[in-house]
Protein backbone atom coordinates (compact mmCIF):
# COMPACT_ATOMS: atom_id res chain seq x y z
CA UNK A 1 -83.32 112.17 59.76
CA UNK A 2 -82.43 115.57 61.58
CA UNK A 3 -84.65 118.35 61.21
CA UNK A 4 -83.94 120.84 58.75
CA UNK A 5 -86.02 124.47 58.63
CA UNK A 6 -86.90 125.39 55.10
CA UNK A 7 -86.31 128.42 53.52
CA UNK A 8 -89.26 131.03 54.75
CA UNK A 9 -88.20 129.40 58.65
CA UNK A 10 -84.47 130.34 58.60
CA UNK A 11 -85.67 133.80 57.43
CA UNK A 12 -88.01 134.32 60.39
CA UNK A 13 -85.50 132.77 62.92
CA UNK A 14 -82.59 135.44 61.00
CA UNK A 15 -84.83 138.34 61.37
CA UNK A 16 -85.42 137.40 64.70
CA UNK A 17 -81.19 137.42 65.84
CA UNK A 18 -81.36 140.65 64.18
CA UNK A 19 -84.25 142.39 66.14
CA UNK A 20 -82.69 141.01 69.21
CA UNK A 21 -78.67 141.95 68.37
CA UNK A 22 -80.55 145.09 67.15
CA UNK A 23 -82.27 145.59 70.83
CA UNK A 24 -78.80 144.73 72.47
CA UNK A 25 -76.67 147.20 70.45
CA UNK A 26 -79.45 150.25 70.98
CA UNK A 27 -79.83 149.37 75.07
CA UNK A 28 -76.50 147.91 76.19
CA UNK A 29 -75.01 146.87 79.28
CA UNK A 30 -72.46 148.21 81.45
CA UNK A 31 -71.82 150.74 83.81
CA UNK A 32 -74.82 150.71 84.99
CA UNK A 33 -75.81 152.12 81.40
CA UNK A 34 -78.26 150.91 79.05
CA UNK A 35 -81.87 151.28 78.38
CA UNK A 36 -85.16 151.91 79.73
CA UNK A 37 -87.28 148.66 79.00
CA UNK A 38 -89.89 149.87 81.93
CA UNK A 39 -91.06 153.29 79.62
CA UNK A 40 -89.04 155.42 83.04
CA UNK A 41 -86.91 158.36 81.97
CA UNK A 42 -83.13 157.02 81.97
CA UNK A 43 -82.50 160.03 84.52
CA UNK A 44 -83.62 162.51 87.14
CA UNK A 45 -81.19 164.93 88.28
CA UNK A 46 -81.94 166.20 91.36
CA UNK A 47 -80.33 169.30 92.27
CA UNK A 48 -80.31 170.87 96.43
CA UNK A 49 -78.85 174.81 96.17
CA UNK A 50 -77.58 176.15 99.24
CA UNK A 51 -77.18 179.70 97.79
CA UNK A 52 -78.54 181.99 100.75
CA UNK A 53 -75.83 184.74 100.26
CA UNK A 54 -76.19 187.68 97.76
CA UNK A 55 -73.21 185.99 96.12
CA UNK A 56 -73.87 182.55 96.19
CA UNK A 57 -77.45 183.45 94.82
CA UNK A 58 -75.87 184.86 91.54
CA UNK A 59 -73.51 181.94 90.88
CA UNK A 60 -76.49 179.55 91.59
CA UNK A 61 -77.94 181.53 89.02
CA UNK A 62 -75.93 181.26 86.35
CA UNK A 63 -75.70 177.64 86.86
CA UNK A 64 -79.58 177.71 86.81
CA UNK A 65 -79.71 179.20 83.17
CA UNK A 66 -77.09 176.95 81.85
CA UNK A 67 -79.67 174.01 83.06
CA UNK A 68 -82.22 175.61 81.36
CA UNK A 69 -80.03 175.94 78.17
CA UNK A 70 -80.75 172.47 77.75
CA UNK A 71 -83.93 171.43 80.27
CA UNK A 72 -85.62 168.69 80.93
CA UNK A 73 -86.55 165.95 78.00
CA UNK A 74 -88.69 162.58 78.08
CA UNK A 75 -85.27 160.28 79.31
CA UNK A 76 -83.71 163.36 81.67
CA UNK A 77 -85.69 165.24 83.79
CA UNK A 78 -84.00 168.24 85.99
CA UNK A 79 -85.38 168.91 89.40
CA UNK A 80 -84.30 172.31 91.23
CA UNK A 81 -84.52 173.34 94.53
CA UNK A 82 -82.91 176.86 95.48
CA UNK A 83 -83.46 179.24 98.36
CA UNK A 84 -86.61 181.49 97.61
CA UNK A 85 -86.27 184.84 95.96
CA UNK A 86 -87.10 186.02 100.20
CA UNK A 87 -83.94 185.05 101.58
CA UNK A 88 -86.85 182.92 103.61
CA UNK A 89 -87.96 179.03 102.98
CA UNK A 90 -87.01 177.22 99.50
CA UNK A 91 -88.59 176.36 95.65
CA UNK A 92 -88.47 174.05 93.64
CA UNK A 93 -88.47 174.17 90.07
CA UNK A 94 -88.72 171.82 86.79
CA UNK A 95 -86.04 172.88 84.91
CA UNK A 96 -87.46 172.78 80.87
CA UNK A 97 -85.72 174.60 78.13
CA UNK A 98 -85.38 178.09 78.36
CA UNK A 99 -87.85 178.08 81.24
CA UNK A 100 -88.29 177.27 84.71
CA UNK A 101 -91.75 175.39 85.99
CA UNK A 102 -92.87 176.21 89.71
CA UNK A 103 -93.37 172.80 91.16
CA UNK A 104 -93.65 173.83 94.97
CA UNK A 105 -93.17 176.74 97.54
CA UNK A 106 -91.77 175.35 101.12
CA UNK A 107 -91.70 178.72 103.46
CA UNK A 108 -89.97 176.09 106.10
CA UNK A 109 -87.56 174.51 104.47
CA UNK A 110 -83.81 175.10 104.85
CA UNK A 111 -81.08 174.74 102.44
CA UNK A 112 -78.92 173.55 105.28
CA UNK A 113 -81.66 171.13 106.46
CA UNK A 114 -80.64 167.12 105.65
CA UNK A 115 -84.80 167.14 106.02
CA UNK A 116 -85.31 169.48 103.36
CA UNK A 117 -82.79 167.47 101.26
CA UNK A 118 -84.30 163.94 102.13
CA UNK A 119 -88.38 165.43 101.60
CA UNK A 120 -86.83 166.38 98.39
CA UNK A 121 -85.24 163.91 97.06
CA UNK A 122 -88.12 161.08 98.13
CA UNK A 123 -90.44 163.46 96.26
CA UNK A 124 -88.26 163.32 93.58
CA UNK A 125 -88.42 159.29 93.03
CA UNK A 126 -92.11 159.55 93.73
CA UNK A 127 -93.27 162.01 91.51
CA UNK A 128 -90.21 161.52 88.72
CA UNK A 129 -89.52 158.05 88.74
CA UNK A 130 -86.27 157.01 86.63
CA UNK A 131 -83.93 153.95 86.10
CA UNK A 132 -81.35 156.41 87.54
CA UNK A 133 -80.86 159.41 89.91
CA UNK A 134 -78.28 161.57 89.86
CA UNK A 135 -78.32 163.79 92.96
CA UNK A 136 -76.19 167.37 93.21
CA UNK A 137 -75.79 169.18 96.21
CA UNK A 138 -74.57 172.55 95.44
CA UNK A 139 -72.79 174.86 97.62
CA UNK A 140 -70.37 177.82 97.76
CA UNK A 141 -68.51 179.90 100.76
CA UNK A 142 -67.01 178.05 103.42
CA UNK A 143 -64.12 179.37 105.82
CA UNK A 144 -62.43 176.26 105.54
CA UNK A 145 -62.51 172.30 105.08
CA UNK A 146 -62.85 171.25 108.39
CA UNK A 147 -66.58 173.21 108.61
CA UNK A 148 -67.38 172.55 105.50
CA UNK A 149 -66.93 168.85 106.07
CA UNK A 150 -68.79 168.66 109.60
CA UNK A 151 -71.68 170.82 107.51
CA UNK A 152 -71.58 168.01 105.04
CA UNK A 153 -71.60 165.76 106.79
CA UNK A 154 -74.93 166.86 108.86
CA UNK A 155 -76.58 167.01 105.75
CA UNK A 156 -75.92 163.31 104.52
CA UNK A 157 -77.11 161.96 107.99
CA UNK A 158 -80.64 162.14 105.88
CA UNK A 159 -79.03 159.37 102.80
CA UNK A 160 -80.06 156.60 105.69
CA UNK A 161 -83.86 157.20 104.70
CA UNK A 162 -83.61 158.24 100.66
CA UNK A 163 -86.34 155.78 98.95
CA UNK A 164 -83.66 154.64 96.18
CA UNK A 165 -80.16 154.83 96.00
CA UNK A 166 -78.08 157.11 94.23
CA UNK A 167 -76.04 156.50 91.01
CA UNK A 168 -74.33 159.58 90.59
CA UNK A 169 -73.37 162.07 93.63
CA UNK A 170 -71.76 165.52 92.43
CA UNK A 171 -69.99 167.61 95.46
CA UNK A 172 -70.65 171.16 93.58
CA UNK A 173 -68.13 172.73 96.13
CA UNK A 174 -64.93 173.16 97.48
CA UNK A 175 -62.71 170.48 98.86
CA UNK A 176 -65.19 167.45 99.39
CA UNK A 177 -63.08 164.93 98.47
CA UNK A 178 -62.62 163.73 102.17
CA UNK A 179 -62.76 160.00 102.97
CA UNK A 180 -64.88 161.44 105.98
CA UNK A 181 -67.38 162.28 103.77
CA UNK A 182 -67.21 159.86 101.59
CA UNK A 183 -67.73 157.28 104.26
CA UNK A 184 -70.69 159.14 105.43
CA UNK A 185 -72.49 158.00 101.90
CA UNK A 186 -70.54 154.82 100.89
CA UNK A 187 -73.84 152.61 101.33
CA UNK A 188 -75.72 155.14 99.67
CA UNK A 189 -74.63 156.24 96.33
CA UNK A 190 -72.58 154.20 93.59
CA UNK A 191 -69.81 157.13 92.47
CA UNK A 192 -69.01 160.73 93.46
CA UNK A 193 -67.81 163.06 91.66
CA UNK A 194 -65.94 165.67 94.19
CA UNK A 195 -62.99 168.40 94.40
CA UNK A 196 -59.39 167.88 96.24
CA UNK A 197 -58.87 171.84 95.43
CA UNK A 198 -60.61 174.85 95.00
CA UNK A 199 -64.34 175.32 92.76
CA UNK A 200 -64.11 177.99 91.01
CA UNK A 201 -67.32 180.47 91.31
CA UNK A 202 -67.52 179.73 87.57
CA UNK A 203 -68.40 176.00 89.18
CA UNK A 204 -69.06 173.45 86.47
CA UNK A 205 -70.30 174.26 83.18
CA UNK A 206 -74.05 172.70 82.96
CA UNK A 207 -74.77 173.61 79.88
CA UNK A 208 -72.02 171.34 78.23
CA UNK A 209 -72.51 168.16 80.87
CA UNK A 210 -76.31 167.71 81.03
CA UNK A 211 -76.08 168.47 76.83
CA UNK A 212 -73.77 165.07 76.72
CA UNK A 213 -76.51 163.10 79.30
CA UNK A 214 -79.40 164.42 77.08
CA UNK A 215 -77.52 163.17 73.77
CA UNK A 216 -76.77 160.00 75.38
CA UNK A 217 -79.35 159.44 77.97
CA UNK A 218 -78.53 155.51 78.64
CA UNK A 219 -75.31 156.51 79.92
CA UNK A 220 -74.34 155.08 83.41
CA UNK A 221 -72.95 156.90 86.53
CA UNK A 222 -69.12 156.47 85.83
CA UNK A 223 -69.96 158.15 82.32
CA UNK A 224 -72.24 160.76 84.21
CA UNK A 225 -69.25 161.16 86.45
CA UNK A 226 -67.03 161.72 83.24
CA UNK A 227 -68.69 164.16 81.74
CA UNK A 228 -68.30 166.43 84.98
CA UNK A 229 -64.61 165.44 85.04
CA UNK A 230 -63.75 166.32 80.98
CA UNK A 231 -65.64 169.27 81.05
CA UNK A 232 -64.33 170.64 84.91
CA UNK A 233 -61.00 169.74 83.48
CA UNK A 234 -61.12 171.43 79.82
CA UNK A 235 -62.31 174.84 81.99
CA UNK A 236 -59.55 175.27 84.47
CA UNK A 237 -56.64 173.78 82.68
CA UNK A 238 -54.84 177.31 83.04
CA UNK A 239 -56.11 177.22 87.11
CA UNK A 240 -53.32 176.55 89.97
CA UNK A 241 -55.95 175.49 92.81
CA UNK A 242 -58.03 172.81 91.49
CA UNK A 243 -57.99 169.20 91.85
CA UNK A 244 -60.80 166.82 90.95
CA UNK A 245 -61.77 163.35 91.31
CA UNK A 246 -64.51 160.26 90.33
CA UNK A 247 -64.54 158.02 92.73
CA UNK A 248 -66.04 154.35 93.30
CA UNK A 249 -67.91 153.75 96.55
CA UNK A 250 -68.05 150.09 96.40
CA UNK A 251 -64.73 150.38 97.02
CA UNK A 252 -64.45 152.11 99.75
CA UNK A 253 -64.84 149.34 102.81
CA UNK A 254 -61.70 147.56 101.32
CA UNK A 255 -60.02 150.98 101.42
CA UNK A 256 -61.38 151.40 104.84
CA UNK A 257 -59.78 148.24 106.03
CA UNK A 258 -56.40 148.73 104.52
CA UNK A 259 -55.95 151.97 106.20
CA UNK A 260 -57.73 150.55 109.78
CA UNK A 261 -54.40 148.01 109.20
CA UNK A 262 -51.79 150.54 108.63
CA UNK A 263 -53.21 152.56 111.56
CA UNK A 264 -52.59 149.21 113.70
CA UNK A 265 -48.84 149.45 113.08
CA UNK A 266 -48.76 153.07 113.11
CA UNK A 267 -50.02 153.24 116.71
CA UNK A 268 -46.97 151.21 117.39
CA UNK A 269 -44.42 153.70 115.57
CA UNK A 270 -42.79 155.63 118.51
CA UNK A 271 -40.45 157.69 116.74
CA UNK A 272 -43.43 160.59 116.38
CA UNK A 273 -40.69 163.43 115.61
CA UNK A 274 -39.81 161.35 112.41
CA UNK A 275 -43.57 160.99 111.84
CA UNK A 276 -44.40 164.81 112.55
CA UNK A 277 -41.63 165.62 109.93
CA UNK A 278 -42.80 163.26 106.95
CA UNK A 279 -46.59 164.12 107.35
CA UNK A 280 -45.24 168.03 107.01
CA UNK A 281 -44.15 166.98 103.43
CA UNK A 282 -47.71 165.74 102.31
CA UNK A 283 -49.84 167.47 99.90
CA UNK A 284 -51.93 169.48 102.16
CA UNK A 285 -55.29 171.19 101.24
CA UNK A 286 -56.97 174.58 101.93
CA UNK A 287 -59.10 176.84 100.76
CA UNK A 288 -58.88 180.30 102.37
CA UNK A 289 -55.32 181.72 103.58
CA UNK A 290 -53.84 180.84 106.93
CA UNK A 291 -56.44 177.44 107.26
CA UNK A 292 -54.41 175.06 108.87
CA UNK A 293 -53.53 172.29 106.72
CA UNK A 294 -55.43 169.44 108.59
CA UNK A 295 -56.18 167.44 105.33
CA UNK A 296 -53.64 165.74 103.39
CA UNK A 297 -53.72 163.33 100.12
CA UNK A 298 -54.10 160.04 101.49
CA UNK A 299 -51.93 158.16 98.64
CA UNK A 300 -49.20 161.07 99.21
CA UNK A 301 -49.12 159.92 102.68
CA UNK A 302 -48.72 156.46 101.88
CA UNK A 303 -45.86 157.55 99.24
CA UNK A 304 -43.95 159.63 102.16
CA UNK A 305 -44.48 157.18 105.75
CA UNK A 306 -42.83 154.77 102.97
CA UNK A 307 -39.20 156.63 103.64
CA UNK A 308 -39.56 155.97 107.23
CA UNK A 309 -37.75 153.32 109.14
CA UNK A 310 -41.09 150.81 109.39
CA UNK A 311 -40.63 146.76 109.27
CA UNK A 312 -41.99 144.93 105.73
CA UNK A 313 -44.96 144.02 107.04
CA UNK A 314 -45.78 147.42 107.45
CA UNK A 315 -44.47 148.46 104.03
CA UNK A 316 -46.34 145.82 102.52
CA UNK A 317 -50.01 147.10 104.60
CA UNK A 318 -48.75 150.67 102.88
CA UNK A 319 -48.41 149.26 99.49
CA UNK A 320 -52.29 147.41 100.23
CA UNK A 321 -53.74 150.86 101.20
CA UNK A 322 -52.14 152.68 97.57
CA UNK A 323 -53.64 149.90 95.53
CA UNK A 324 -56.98 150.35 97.08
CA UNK A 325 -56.83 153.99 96.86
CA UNK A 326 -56.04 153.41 92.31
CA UNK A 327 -58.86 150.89 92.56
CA UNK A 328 -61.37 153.52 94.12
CA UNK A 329 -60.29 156.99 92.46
CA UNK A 330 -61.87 156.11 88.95
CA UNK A 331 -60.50 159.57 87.24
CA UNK A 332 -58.07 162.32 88.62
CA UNK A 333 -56.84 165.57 87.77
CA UNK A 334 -54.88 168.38 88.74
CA UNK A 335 -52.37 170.85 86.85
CA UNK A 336 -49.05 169.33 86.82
CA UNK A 337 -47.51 172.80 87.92
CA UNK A 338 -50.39 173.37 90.60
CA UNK A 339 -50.43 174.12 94.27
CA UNK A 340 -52.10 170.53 94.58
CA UNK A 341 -49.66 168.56 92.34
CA UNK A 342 -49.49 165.54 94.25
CA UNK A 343 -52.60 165.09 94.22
CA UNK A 344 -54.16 161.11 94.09
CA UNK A 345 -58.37 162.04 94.17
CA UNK A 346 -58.72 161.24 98.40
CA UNK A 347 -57.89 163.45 101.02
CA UNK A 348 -57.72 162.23 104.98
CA UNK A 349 -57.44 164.47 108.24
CA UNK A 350 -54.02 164.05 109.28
CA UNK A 351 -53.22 166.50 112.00
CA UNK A 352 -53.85 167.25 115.84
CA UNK A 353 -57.83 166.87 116.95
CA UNK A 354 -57.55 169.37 119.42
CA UNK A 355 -60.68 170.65 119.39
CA UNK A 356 -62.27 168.47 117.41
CA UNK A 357 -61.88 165.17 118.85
CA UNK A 358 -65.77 164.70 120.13
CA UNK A 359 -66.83 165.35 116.22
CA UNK A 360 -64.62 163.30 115.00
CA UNK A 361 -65.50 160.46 117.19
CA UNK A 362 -68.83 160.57 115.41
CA UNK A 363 -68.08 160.30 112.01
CA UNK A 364 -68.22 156.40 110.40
CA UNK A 365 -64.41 156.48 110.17
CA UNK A 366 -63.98 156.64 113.88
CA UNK A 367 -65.62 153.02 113.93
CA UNK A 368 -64.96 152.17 110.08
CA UNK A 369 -61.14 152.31 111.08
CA UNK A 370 -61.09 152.54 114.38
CA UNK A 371 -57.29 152.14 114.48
CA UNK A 372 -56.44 154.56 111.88
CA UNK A 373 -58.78 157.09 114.63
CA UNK A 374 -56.60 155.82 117.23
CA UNK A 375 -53.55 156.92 115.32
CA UNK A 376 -54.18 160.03 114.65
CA UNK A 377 -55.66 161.18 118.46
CA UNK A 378 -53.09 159.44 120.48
CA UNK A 379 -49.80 159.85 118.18
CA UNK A 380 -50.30 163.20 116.97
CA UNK A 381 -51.39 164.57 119.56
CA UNK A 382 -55.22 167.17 120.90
């Protein structure tokens, strides 16, 4: 005869599902969500100021005290590290509520020092362990894309030697939504959240974001990422020059390959007057008047090269590139009646390298999509 458990059994084995459906529904999965099982805080937000100007100082500022608004808790810690009160060397700061705790004073550090930003962010996982990290590097001023990129991009070179990867990486400044970039940190990070457009000096409002993470500290990076997104979004809904994006690095190589295909039959387009004329129509990006409109929306471009006279194949290598580009850009926004209405969440250098060919030919890109590279410094031109 089969087994059968009597009645003070089945209630053990019932109250046993229910602990563990319990344990399941408080943790969950997903997303890179769920709970802390090791005792870790769920997150430590690391944040790296470059705010060395009188005026960037004061915006950094404000951001600071909307941290502190809501500070640091047992699941989410805040980490700051600013330029010191000396204009010389850097701090860095616990951020608790309504108060900010001295952690360390670095008299050689620079806020412009990929060093500065890998000694902090090793310290970080060190000395404030988490499941998560969540790193923010914060900046405000540039002349124009193209420098703030190559800046950028100088900075990252130190994301080869971090100590654990990153879940959530927040470009707190103008125009970093640049596939350059992004390439730069692909192996590094899991999702970016970066601008197409224009920060405003108001920046994002911290107060309202790291209140969501602390309510609902199991949340995972794309969620992170949202709560940048709604809240950026819900602030400059009445803006013209903004443009904002969540993007998916695992899904950049497959991005990278579609456009290192297209760039294969581009390089064997010859009518470059035609070309010249469509890439004039795509949704360029700048931040300062007169900056030469070197980047353009990369889905844009796909949209307009379609109206030239190019063979299927190559219409069907466009049509690969635009569905890679929806399956990386998680969220995007822009105001529908915006200078940067055709907007897609990527932008791509597509103009002349004069001048810039040697640091271009440095970036990941150049080898990443080595085709694409040969595109644009043989067919349009130094």
């Amino acid at each position: 005869m089969a087994y059968r458990p009597g009645g003070e059994e089945m209630v053990k084995r019932f109250c046993f599902v229910a602990l563990l459906l319990h344990m399941i529904f408080l943790y969950g999965c997903g997303d890179g969500g769920g709970g802390s099982w090791s005792g870790l805080p769920e997150w430590t937000i690391v944040v790296f100021m470059n705010d060395s100007d009188v005026n960037a100082r004061e915006l950094a500022g404000i951001d600071i005290y909307e941290m502190r608004r809501v500070g640091s808790t047992d699941h989410v810690k805040i980490i700051v590290q600013r330029v010191s009160e000396t204009g010389r060397g850097m701090v860095r700061y616990l951020v608790e509520k309504g108060n900010l705790k001295l952690l360390d004073v670095l008299p050689d550090a620079s806020s412009t020092s990929s060093e500065a930003l890998l000694s902090l962010f090793n310290w970080c996982v060190e000395n404030y362990s988490a499941e998560k990290y969540a790193l923010i590097l914060w900046e405000r001023g540039h002349k124009d894309i193209w420098e703030g990129m190559v800046e950028w991009v100088n900075l990252v070179k130190a994301f080869s030697s971090l100590s654990s990867k990153i879940d959530l990486l927040v470009f707190d400044s103008s125009a970093k939504a640049e596939l350059e970039l992004l390439d730069e940190v692909k192996n590094y990070a899991s999702v970016v959240v970066a601008l197409q457009g224009v920060m405003p000096d108001d920046g994002f409002d911290y107060e309202e974001i790291l209140s969501k993470v602390v309510k609902n500290p199991s949340c995972g990076s794309t969620n992170f990422g949202s709560y940048f997104f709604d809240s950026f979004k819900n602030l400059y809904s009445q803006r013209n020059d903004v443009a904002i994006s969540v993007i998916s690095l695992a899904k950049l190589s497959n991005l990278l390959t579609c456009l290192d295909d297209l760039g294969t039959d581009l390089l064997n387009f010859n009518d470059t007057l035609a070309l010249w004329m469509v890439i004039a129509q795509v949704q360029p990006y700048f931040i300062s008047p007169g900056e030469s409109p070197c980047f353009k929306d990369l889905y844009d471009f796909c949209e307009k090269i379609g109206s030239l006279n190019v063979g299927e194949s190559t219409k069907k290598k466009i049509e690969s590139l635009k569905k890679s580009i929806k399956e990386a850009v998680l969220y995007e926004w822009h105001p529908t009646n915006g200078i940067f209405r055709s907007s897609h969440g990527l932008s791509l250098y597509i103009y002349s390298l004069e001048g810039k060919e040697g640091v271009y030919d440095s970036l990941a890109i150049a080898e990443d999509a080595r085709s694409w590279y040969e595109f644009i410094k043989t067919k349009l031109g130094r």
